[in-house]
Protein backbone atom coordinates (compact mmCIF):
# COMPACT_ATOMS: atom_id res chain seq x y z
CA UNK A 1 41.09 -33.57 40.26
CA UNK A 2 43.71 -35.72 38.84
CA UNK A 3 42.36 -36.58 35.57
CA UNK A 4 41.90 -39.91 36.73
CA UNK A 5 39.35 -41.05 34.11
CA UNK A 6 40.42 -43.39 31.15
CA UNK A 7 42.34 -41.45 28.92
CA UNK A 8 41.34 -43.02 25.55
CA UNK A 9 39.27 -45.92 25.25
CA UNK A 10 41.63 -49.30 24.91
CA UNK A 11 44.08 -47.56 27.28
CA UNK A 12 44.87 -48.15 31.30
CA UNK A 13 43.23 -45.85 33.27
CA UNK A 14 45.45 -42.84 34.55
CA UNK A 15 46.49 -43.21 38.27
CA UNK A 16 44.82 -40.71 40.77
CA UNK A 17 48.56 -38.68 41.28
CA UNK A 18 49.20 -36.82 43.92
CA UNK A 19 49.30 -33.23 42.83
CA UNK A 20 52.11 -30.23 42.93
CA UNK A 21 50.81 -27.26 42.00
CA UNK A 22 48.26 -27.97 40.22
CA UNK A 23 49.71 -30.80 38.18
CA UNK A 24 50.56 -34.51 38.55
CA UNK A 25 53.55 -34.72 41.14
CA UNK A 26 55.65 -36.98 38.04
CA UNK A 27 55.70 -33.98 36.26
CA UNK A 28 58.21 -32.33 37.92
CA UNK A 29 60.44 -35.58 38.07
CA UNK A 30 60.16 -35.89 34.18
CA UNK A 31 60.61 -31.90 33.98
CA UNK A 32 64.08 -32.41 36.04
CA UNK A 33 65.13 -35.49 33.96
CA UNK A 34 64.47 -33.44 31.05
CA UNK A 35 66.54 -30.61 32.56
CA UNK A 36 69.70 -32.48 32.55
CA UNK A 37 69.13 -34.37 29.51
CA UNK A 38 68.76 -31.03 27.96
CA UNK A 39 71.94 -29.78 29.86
CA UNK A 40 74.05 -32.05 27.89
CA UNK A 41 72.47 -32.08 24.28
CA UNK A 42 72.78 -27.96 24.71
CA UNK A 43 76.03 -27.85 26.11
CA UNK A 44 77.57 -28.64 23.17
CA UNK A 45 75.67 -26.73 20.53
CA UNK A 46 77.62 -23.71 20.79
CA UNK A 47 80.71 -25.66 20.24
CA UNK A 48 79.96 -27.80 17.57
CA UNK A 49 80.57 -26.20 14.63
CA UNK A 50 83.43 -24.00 16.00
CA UNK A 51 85.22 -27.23 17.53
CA UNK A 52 84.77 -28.92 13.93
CA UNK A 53 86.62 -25.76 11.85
CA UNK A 54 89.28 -25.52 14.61
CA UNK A 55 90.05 -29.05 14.99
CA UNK A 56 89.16 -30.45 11.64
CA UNK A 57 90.35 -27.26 9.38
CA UNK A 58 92.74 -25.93 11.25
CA UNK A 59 90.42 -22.87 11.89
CA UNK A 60 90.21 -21.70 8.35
CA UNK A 61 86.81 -20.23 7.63
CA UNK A 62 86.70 -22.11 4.08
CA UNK A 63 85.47 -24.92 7.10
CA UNK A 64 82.11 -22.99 7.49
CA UNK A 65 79.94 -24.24 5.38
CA UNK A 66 81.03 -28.45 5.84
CA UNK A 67 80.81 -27.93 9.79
CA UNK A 68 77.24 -25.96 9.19
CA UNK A 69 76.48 -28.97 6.93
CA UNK A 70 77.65 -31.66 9.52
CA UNK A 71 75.44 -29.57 12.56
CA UNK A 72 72.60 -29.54 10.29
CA UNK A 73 72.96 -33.45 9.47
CA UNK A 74 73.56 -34.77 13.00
CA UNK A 75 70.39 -32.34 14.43
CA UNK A 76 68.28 -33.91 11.69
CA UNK A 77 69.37 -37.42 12.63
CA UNK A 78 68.96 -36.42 16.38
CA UNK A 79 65.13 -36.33 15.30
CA UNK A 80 64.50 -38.70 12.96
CA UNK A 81 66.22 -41.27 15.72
CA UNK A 82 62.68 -40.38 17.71
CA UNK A 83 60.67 -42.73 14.82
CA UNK A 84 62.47 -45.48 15.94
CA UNK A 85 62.84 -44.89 19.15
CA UNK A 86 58.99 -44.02 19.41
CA UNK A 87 58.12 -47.80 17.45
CA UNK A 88 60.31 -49.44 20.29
CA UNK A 89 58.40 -47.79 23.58
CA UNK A 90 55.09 -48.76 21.69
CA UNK A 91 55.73 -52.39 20.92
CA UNK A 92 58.87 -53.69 23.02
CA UNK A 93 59.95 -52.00 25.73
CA UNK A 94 57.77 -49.75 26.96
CA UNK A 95 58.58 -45.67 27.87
CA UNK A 96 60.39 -45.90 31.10
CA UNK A 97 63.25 -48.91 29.42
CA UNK A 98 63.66 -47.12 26.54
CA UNK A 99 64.74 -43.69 28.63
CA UNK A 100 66.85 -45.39 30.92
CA UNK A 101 68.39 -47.18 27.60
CA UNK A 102 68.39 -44.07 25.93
CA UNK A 103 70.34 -42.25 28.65
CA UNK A 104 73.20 -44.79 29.14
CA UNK A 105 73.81 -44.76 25.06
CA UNK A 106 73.76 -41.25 25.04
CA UNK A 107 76.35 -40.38 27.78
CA UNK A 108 78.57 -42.76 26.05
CA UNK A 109 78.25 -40.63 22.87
CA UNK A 110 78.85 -38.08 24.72
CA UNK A 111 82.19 -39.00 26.21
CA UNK A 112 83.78 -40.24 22.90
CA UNK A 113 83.16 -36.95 20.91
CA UNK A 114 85.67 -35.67 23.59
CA UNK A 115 88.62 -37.66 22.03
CA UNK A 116 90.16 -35.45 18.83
CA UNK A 117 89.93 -37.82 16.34
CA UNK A 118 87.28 -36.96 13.05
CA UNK A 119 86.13 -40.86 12.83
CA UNK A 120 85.72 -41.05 16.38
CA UNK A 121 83.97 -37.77 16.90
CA UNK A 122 81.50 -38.35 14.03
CA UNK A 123 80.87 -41.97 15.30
CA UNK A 124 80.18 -40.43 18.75
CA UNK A 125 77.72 -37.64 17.23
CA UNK A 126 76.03 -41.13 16.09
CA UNK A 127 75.83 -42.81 19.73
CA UNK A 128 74.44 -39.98 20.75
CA UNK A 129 71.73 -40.14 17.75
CA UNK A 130 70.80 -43.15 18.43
CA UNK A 131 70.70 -42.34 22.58
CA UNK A 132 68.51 -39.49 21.83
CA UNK A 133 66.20 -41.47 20.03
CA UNK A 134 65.35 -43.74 22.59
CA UNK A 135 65.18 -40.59 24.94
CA UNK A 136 63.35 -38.21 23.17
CA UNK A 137 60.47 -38.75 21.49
CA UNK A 138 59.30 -41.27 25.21
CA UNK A 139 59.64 -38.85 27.94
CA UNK A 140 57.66 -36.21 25.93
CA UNK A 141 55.21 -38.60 24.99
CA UNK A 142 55.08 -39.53 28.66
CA UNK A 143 53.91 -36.11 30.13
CA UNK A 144 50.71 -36.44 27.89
CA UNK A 145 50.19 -40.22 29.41
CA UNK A 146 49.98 -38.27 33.19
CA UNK A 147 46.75 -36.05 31.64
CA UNK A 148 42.91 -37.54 30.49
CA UNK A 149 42.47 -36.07 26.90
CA UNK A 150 40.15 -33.72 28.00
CA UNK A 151 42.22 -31.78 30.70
CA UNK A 152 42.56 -28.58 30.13
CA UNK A 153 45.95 -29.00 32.45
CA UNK A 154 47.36 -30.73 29.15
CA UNK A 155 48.59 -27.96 27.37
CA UNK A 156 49.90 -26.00 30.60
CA UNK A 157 51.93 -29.12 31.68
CA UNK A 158 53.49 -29.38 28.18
CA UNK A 159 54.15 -25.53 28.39
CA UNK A 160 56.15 -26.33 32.15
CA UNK A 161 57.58 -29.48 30.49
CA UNK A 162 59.03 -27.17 27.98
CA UNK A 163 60.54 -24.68 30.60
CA UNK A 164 62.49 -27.72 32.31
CA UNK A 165 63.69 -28.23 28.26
CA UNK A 166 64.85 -24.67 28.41
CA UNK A 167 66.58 -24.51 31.76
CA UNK A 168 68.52 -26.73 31.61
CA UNK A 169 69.27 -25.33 27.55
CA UNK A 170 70.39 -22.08 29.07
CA UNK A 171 72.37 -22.91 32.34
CA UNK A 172 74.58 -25.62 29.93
CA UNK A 173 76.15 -22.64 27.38
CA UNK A 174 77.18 -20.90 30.32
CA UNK A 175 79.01 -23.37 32.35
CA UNK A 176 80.40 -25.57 29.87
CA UNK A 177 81.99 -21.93 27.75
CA UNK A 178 83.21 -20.90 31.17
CA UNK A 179 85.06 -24.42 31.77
CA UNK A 180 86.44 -24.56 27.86
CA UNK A 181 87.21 -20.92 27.90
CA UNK A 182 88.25 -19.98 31.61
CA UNK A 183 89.06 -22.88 33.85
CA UNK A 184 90.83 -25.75 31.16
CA UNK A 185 91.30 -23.44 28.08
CA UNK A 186 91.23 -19.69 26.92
CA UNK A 187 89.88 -17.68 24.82
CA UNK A 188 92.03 -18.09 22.31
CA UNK A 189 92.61 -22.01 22.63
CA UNK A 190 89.30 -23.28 24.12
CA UNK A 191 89.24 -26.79 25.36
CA UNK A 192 86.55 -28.38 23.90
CA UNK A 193 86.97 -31.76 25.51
CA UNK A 194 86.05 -29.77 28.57
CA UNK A 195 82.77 -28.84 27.02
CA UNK A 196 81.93 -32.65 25.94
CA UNK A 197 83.11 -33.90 29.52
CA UNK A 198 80.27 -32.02 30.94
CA UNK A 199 78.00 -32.62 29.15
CA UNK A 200 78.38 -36.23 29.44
CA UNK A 201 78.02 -36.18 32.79
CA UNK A 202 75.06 -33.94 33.07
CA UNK A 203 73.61 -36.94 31.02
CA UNK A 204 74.56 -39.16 33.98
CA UNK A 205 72.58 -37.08 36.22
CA UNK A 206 69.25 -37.60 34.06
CA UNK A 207 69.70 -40.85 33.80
CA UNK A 208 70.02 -41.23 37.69
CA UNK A 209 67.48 -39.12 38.20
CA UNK A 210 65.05 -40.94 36.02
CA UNK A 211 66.37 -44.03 37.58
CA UNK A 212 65.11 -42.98 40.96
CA UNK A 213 62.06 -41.17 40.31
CA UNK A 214 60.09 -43.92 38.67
CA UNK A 215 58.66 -44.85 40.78
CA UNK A 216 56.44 -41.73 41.08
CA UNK A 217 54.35 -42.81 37.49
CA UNK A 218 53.41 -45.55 39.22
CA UNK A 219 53.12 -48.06 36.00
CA UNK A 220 52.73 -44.98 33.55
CA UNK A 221 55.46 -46.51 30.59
CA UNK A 222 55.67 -49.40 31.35
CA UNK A 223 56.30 -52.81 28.74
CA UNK A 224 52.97 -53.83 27.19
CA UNK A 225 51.33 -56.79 28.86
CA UNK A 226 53.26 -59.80 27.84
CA UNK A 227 56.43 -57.54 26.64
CA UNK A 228 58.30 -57.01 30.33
CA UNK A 229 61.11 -59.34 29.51
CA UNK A 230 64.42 -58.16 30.53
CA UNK A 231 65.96 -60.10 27.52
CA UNK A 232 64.08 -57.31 25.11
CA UNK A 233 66.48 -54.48 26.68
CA UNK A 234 69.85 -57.04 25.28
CA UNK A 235 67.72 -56.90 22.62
CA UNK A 236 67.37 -53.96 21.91
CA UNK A 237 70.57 -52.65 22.91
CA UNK A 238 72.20 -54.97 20.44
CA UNK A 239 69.92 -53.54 17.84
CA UNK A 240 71.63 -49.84 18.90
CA UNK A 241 75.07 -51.11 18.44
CA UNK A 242 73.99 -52.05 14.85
CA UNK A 243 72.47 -48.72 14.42
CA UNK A 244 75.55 -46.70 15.05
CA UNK A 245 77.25 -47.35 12.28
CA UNK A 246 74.52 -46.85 9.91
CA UNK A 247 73.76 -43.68 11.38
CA UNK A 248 77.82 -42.88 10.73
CA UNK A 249 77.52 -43.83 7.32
CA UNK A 250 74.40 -41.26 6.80
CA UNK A 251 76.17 -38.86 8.66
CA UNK A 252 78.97 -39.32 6.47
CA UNK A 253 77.38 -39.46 2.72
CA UNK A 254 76.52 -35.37 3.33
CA UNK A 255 73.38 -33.25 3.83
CA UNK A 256 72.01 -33.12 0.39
CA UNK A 257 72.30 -36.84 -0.04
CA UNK A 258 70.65 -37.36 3.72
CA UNK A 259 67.88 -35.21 2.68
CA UNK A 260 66.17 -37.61 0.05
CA UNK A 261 66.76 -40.44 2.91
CA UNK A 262 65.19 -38.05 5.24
CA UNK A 263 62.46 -37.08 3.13
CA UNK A 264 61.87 -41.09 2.32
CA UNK A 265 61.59 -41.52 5.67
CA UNK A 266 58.38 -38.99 6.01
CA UNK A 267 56.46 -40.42 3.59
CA UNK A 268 56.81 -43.78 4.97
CA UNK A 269 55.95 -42.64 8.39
CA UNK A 270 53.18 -40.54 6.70
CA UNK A 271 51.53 -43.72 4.90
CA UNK A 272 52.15 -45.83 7.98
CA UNK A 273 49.71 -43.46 10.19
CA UNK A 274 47.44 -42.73 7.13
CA UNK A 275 46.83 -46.80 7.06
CA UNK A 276 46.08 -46.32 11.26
CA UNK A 277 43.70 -43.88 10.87
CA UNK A 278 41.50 -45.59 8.00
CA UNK A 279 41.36 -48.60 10.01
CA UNK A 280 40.18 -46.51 13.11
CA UNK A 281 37.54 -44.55 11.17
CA UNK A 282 36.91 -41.48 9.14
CA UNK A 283 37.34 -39.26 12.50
CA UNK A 284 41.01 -40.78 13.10
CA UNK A 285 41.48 -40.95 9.74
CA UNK A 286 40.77 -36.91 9.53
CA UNK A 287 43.07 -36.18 12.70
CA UNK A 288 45.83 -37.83 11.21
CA UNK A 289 45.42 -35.97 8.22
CA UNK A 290 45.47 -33.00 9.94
CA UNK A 291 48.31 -33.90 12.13
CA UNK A 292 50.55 -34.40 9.10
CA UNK A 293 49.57 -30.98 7.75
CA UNK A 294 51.11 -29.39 10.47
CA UNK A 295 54.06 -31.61 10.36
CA UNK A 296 54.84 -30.20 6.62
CA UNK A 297 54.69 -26.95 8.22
CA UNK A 298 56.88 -27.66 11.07
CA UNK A 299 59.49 -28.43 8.79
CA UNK A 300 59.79 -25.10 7.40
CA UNK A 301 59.91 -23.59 10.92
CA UNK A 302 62.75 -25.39 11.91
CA UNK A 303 64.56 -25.09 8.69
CA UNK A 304 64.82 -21.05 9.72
CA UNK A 305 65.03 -21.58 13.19
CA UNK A 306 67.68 -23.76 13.90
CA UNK A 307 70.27 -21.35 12.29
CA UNK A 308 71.19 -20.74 16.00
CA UNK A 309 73.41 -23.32 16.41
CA UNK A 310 74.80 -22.75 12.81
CA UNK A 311 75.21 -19.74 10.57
CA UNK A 312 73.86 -17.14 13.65
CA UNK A 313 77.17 -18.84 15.59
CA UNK A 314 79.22 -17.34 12.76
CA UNK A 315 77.17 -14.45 12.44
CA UNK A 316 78.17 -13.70 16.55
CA UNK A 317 81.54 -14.65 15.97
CA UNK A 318 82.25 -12.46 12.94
CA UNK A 319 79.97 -9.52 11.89
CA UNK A 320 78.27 -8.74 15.27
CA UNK A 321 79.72 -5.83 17.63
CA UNK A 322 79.63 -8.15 20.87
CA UNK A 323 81.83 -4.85 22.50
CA UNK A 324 78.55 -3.95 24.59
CA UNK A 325 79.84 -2.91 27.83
CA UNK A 326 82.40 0.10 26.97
CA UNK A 327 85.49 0.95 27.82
CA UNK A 328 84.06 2.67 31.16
CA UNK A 329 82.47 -0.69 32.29
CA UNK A 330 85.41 -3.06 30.65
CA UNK A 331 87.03 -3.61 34.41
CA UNK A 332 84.09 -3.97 36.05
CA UNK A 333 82.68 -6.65 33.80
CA UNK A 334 86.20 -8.37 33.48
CA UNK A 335 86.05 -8.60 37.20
CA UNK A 336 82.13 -10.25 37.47
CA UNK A 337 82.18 -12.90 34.30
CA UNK A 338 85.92 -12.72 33.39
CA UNK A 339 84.72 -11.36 30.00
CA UNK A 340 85.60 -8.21 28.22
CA UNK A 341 82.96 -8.86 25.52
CA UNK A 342 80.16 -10.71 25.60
CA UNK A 343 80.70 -14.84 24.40
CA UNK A 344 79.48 -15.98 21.69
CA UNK A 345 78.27 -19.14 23.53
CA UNK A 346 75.97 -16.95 25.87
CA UNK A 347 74.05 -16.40 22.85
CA UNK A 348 72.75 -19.77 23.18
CA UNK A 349 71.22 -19.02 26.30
CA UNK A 350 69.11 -16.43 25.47
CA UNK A 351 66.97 -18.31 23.58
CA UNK A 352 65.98 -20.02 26.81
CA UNK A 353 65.77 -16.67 28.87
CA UNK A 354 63.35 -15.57 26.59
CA UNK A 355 61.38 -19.06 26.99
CA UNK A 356 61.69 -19.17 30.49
CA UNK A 357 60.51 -15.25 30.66
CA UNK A 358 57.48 -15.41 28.33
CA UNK A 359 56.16 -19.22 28.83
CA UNK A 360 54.42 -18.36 31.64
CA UNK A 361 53.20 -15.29 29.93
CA UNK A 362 52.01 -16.88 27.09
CA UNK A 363 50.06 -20.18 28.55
CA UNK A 364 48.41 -17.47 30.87
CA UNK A 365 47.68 -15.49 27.23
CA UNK A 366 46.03 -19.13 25.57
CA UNK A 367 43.75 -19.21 28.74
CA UNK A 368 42.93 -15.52 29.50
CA UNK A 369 41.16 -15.32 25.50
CA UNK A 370 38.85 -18.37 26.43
CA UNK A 371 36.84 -18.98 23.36
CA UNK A 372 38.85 -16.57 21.21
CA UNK A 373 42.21 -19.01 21.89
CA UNK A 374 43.71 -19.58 18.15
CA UNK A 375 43.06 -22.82 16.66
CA UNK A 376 46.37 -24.96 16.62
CA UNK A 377 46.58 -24.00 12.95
CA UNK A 378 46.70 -20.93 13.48
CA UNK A 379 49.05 -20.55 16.48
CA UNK A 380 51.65 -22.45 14.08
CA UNK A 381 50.57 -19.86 11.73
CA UNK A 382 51.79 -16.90 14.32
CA UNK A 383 54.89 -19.03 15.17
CA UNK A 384 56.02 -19.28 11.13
CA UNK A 385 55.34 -15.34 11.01
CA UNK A 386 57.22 -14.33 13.92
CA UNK A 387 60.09 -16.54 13.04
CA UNK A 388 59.77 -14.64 10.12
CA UNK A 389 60.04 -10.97 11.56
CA UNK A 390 63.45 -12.18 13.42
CA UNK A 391 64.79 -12.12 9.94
CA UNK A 392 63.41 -8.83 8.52
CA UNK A 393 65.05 -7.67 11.63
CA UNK A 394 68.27 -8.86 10.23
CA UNK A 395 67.66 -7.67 7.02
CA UNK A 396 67.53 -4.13 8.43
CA UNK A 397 70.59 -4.44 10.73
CA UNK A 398 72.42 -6.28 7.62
CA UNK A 399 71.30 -3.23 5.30
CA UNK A 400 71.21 -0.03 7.61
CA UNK A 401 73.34 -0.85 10.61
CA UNK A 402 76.67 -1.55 9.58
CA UNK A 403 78.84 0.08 11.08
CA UNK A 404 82.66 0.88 10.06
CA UNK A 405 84.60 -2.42 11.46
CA UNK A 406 81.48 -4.04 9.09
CA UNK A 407 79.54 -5.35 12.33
CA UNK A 408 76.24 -4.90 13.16
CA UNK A 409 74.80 -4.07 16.91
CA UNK A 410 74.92 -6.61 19.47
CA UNK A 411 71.04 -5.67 20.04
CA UNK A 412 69.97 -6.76 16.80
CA UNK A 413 71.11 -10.72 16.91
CA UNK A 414 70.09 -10.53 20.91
CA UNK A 415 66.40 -9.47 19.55
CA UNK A 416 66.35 -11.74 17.37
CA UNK A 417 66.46 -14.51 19.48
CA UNK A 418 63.69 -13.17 21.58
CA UNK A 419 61.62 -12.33 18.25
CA UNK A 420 61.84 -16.07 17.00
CA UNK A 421 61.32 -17.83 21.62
CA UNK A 422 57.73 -15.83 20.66
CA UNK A 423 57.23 -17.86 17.87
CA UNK A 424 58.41 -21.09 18.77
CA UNK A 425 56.12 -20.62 21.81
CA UNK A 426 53.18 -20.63 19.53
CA UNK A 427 54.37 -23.74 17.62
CA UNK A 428 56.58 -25.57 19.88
CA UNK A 429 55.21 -27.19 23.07
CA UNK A 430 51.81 -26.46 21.38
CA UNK A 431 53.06 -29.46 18.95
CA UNK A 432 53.80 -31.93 21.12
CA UNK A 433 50.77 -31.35 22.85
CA UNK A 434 48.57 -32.03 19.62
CA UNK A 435 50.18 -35.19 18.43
CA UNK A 436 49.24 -36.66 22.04
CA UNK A 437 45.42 -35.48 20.85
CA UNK A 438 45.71 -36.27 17.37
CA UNK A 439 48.08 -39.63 16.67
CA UNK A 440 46.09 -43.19 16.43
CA UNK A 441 45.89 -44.27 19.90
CA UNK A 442 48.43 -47.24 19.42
CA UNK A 443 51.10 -45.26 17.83
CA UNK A 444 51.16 -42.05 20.23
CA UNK A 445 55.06 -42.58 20.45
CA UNK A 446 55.11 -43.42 16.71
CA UNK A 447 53.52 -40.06 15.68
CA UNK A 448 55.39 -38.51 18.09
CA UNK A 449 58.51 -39.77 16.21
CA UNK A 450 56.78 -38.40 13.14
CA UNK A 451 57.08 -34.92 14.57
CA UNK A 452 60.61 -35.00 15.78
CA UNK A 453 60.81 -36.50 12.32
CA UNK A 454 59.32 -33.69 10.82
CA UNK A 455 61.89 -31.00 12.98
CA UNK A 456 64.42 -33.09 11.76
CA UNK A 457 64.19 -32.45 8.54
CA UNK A 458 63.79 -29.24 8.86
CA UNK A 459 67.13 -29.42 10.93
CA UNK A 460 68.94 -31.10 8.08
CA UNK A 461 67.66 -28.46 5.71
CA UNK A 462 68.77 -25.51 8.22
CA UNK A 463 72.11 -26.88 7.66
CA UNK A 464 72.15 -26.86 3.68
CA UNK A 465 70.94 -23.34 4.13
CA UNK A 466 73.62 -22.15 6.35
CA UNK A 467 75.88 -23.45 4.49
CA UNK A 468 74.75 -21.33 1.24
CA UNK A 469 74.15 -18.67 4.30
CA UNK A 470 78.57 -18.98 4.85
CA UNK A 471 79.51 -19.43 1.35
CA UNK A 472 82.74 -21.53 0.39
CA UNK A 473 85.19 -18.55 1.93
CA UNK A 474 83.45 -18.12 5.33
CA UNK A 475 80.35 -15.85 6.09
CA UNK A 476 80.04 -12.17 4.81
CA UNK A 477 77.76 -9.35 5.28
CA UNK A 478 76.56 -9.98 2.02
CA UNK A 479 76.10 -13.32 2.24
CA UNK A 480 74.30 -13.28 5.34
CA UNK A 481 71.63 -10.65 4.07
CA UNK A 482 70.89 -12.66 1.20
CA UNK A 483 70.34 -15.79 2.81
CA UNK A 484 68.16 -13.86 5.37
CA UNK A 485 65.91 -11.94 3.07
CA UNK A 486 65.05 -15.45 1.81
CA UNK A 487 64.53 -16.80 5.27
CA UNK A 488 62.14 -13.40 5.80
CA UNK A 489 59.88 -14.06 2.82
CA UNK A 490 59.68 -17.86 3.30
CA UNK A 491 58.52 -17.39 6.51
CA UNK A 492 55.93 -14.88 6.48
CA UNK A 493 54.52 -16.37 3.03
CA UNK A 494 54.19 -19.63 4.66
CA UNK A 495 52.16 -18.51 7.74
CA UNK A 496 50.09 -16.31 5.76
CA UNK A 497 48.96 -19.66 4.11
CA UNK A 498 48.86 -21.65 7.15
CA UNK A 499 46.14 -18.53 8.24
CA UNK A 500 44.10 -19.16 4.96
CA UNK A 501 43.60 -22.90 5.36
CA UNK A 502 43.22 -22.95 9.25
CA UNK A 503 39.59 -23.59 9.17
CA UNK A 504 39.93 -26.31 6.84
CA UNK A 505 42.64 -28.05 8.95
CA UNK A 506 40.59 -26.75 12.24
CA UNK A 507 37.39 -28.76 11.20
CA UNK A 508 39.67 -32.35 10.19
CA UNK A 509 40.36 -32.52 14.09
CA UNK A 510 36.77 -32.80 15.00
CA UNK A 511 36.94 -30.65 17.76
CA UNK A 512 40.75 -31.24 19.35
CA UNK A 513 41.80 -27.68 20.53
């Protein structure tokens, strides 16, 4: 079975695909594209906000909390990029333009942060804002388009979909600290145009990729009827170049005053869907109510969660003991990865290790419990409450651990990242899974701008907090415990909730699981 039945009534019928185990053979093209696309928007996270005190402050930790502040604004950006970018695929251009538009924009980003110049770099973090938001938000939106709503494949294919998203997010740290740090720079001096370089061409490779592999969706995203003229991509890519600057001018006016933009933003997206679903009925009507529950939830997630590529990237650099091989192993080590201690940039990877290790375990886990399978609601619930226990975790290590150079164990921040892959596994790809069920049938790419949306506020926020997290002198054990603690009880007081109302949000989706 291919799921070849109408997928939604007023939509094309999905093509019988040929299948790869067990799913539609364009999954594994988009999973790829993804890969590479998620290569280079991860292969610079780990330098970010180092490259931006070293280059920008001349390394002095005062820098901390402005470059935590800058990370925070361009992720949020990143995502709220994917509202546009979503509009565009549904009423221009269609999913497949859009990538391929997406990609080249991108790259170019991509290759101008590389240049050491503040302007240029923060125009570049822009391009590549307004590249991701073409790219985004379509090609996820796209995996749900190769599954009937009623497959139970869906949420399986999302959970592969997200593996590709977290290859390619582990492999990137690795290679592109090992060029800055060992092949072009040192430890020292990194070369962070290295790191940039790389990435920019990984983009190349997705958007080649994409290019080629098309063909395989066989019409899947492509323009609405009456919308397939070439002229629209000029169009459109004019409408980009006017973009960029905008986006530099948000980026530049600072994370607390991009917040109420942000947060204007939402509620306009909110009341656009809300008007969708009245005019579809009280059943749409209910699902998008629901839908936008979650996405007020989501933002608190990601507020805590997204301290990986921020204050935890200080934290690694500064107060954790990343000595974990001993002096009897040093030369052995030294002689394998070139590394007497382990990078701070590997840290990024294990996120993705621990995806990559327990995705499989937990779609198996949502399928083995049958009937007794959490409600969406509540799997959000379990993700908000084990981001949560990654910070109590902290909170111990911060408090009890310490040891005499003022560091705490490498074990405890490597945990942690494994704590919080659990719960972004139960929120995550189980997200973009439910605004494919849930959005008004002629905005699917539209609500699934309003989640990215929704993570990207939480992204902007997760920079504010990091930056109270640092402090103005640079982070410190104290510091970092009290910003934790509050991360801890946020958390766990906001899934506890989510728990409480589940049946009420459960019963507005009329029956979506």
């Amino acid at each position: 079975m291919s799921g070849a039945a109408p997928a939604t009534q007023g939509t094309a019928p999905i093509p019988d695909f040929s299948q790869r185990l067990g799913h539609p053979k364009p999954l594994w093209m988009l999973f790829m594209t993804e890969f590479w696309e998620r290569f280079a928007f991860y292969g610079i996270r780990w330098a970010l906000v180092l490259y931006i005190v070293h280059q920008f402050h001349g390394g002095d930790a005062s820098g901390e909390a402005s470059a935590n502040r800058v990370y925070g604004a361009y992720l949020a950006l990143v995502y709220a990029a994917a509202i546009f970018g979503g509009y565009v695929a549904d009423r221009i251009l269609g999913y497949q333009r859009s990538i391929l538009l997406g990609a080249v924009i991108m790259a170019t980003g991509l290759f101008m942060i590389a240049l050491p110049n503040e302007q240029i770099f923060k125009l570049g973090l822009a391009t590549i804002i307004c590249g991701n938001g073409l790219f985004k938000p379509n090609i996820s939106t796209m995996v749900g388009k190769l599954y009937s709503t009623g497959d139970e494949r869906r949420d399986s294919g999302f959970t592969i979909f997200y593996m590709g998203i977290n290859l390619g997010a582990m492999v990137a740290p690795l290679l592109t600290q090992w060029l800055a740090k060992k092949i072009f720079g040192s430890e020292t001096l990194p070369d962070y145009k290295m790191v940039f370089l790389s990435a920019g061409v990984g983009m190349l490779i997705s958007l080649v990729w994409f290019w080629f592999g098309r063909q395989q969706l066989q019409g899947i995203g492509r323009p609405p009827e009456g919308k397939a003229e070439k002229a629209k991509v000029l169009y459109v890519f004019l409408g980009a170049l006017v973009a960029i600057p905008i986006v530099y001018f948000l980026l530049a006016m600072g994370a607390n005053a991009l917040q109420g933009v942000l947060t204007a933003m939402f509620l306009g997206l909110c009341g656009l869907l809300l008007v969708e679903g009245f005019r579809e009925g009280s059943v749409q009507r209910d699902k998008v109510i629901a839908m936008l529950i979650i996405f007020t939830f989501n933002i608190l997630f990601w507020m805590f969660f997204e301290q990986a590529g921020s204050s935890f990237t200080f934290l690694a650099d500064k107060i954790v003991n990343r000595d974990i091989f001993g002096a009897s192993m040093a030369d052995f080590v030294f002689s394998i990865s070139g590394e007497r201690v382990f990078p701070t940039a590997w840290f990024q990877s294990v996120n993705s290790v621990a995806i990559i290790t327990l995705a499989p375990l937990i779609a198996w886990i949502w399928v083995a419990m049958g009937r007794a399978n959490p409600s969406i609601p509540r799997k959000f619930g379990l993700g908000l409450i084990f981001n949560g226990l990654a910070f109590l975790l902290l909170m111990f290590a911060l408090t009890k651990l310490v040891g005499e150079a003022g560091k705490i164990p490498f074990w405890t921040l490597f945990a942690v990242y494994w704590i919080q892959s659990i719960g972004e596994l139960c929120l995550s790809p189980i997200g973009l899974s439910m605004v494919t069920k849930l959005a008004p049938v002629r905005l699917v790419g539209f609500g699934m701008g309003g989640w990215f949306l929704s993570t990207g506020i939480g992204n902007n926020l997760s920079g504010i907090f990091a930056g109270v997290v640092s402090g103005e002198g640079g982070m410190t054990t104290a510091s970092a415990l009290s910003g934790y603690t509050f991360g801890f009880w946020a958390l766990v007081g906001a899934g506890g909730l989510l728990f409480l109302v589940a049946p009420l949000v459960q019963k507005l989706m009329h029956g979506v699981k």
